[in-house]
C-alpha atoms as a PDB file:
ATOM      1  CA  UNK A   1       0.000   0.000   0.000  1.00  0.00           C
ATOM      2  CA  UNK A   2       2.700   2.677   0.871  1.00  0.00           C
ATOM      3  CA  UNK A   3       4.423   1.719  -2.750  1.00  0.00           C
ATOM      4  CA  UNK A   4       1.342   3.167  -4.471  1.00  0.00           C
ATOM      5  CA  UNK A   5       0.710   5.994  -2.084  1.00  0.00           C
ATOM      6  CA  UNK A   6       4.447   7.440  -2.263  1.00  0.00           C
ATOM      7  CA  UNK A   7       4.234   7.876  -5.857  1.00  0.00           C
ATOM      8  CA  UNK A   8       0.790   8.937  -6.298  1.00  0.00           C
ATOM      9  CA  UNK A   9       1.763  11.897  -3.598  1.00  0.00           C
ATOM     10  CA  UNK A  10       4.715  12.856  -5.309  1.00  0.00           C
ATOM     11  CA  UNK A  11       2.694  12.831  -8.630  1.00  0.00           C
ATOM     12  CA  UNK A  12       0.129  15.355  -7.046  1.00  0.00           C
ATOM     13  CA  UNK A  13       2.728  17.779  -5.897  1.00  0.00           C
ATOM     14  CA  UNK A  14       4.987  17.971  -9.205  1.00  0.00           C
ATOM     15  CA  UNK A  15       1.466  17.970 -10.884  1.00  0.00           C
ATOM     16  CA  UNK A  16      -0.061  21.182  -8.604  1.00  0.00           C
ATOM     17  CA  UNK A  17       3.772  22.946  -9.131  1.00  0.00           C
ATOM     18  CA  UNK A  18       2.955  22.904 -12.906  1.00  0.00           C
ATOM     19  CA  UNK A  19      -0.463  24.342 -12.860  1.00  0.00           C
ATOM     20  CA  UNK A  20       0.844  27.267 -10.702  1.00  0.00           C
ATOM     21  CA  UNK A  21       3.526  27.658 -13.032  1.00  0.00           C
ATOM     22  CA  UNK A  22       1.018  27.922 -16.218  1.00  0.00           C
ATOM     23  CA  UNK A  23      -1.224  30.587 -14.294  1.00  0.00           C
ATOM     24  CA  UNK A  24       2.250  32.424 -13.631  1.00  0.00           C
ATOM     25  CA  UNK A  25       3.580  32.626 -16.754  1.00  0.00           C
ATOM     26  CA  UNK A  26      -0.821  33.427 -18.175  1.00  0.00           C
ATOM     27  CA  UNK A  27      -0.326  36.600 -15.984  1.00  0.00           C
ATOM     28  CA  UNK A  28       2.931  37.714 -17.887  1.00  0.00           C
ATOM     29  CA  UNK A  29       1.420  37.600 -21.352  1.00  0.00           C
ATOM     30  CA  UNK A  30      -1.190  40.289 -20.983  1.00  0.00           C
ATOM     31  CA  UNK A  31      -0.780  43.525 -22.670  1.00  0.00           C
ATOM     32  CA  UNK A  32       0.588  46.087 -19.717  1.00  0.00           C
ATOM     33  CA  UNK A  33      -0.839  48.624 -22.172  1.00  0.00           C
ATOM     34  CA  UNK A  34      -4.182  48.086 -21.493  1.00  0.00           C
ATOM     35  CA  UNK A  35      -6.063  49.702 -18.179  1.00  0.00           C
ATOM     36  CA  UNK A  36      -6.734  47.316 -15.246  1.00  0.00           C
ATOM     37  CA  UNK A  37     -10.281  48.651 -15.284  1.00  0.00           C
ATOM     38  CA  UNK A  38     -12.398  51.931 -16.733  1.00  0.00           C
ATOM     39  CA  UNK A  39     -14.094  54.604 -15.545  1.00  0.00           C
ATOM     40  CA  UNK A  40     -17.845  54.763 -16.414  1.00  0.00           C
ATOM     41  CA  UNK A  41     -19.882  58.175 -16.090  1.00  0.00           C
ATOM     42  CA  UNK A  42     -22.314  58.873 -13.934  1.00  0.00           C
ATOM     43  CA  UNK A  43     -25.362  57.613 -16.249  1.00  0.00           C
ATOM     44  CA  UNK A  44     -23.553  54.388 -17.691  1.00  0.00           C
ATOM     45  CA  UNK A  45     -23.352  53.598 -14.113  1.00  0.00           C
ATOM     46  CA  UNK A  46     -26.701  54.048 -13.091  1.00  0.00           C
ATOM     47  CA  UNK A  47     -27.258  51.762 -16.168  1.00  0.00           C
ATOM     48  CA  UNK A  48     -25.403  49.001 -15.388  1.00  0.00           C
ATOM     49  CA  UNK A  49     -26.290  49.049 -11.500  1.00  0.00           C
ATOM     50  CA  UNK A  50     -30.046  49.287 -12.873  1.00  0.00           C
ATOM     51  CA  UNK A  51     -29.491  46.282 -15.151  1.00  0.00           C
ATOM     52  CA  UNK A  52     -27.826  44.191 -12.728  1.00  0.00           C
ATOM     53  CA  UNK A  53     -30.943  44.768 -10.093  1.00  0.00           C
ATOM     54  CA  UNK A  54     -33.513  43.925 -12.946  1.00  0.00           C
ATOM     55  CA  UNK A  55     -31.554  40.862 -13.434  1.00  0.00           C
ATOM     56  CA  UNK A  56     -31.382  39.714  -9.812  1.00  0.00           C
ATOM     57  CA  UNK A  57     -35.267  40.419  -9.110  1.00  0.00           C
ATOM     58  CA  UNK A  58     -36.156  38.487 -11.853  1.00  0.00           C
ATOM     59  CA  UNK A  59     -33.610  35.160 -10.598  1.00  0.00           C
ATOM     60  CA  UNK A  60     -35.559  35.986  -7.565  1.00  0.00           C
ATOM     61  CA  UNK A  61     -39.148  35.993  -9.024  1.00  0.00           C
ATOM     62  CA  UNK A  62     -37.984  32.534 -10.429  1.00  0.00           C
ATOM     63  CA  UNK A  63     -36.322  31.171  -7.221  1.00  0.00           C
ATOM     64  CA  UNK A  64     -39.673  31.943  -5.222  1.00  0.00           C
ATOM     65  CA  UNK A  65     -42.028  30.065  -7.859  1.00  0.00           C
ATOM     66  CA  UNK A  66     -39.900  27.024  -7.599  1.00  0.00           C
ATOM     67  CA  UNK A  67     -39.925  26.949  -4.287  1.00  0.00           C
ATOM     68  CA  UNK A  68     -43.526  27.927  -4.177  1.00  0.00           C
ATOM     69  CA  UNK A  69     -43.932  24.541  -5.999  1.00  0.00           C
ATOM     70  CA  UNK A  70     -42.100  22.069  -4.367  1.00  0.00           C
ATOM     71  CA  UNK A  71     -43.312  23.260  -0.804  1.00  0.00           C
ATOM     72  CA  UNK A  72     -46.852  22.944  -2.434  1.00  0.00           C
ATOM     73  CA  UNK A  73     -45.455  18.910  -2.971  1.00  0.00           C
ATOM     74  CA  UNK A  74     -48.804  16.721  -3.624  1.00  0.00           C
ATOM     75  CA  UNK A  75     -51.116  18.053  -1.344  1.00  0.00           C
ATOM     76  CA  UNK A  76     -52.742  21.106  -3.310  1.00  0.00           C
ATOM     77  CA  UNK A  77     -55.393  21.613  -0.226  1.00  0.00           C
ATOM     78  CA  UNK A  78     -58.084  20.363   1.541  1.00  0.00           C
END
């Protein structure tokens, strides 16, 4: 048992070094040229804080008729 679990631990650690090593080397290739993040004015703003609500009511509006139905389960009243 310890002759399998040796190698498979030693073949999780070289194999997590190599994925840190690609995200490393994914952050040096973007373009230090470009601007980390913009600036909106006051109205885009508004916009997109106004779209983002409309969005979450309406995952809301959904969540509560599902769970509208399954508390309703089989009994529908007496």
């Amino acid at each position: 048992m310890l002759a399998l679990t040796i190698p498979a631990v030693l073949g999780l650690l070289v194999l997590s070094q190599a994925a840190v090593a690609q995200e490393g080397s994914a952050a040096k290739g973007r373009n230090p040229e470009t601007p980390a993040a913009r600036t909106y004015t006051t109205e885009e703003s508004a916009a997109l804080s106004r779209a983002a609500r409309e969005k979450t009511e309406a995952q809301e509006r959904v969540r509560d008729r599902r769970m509208k139905s399954i508390a309703k389960g089989i009994c529908t009243g007496c």
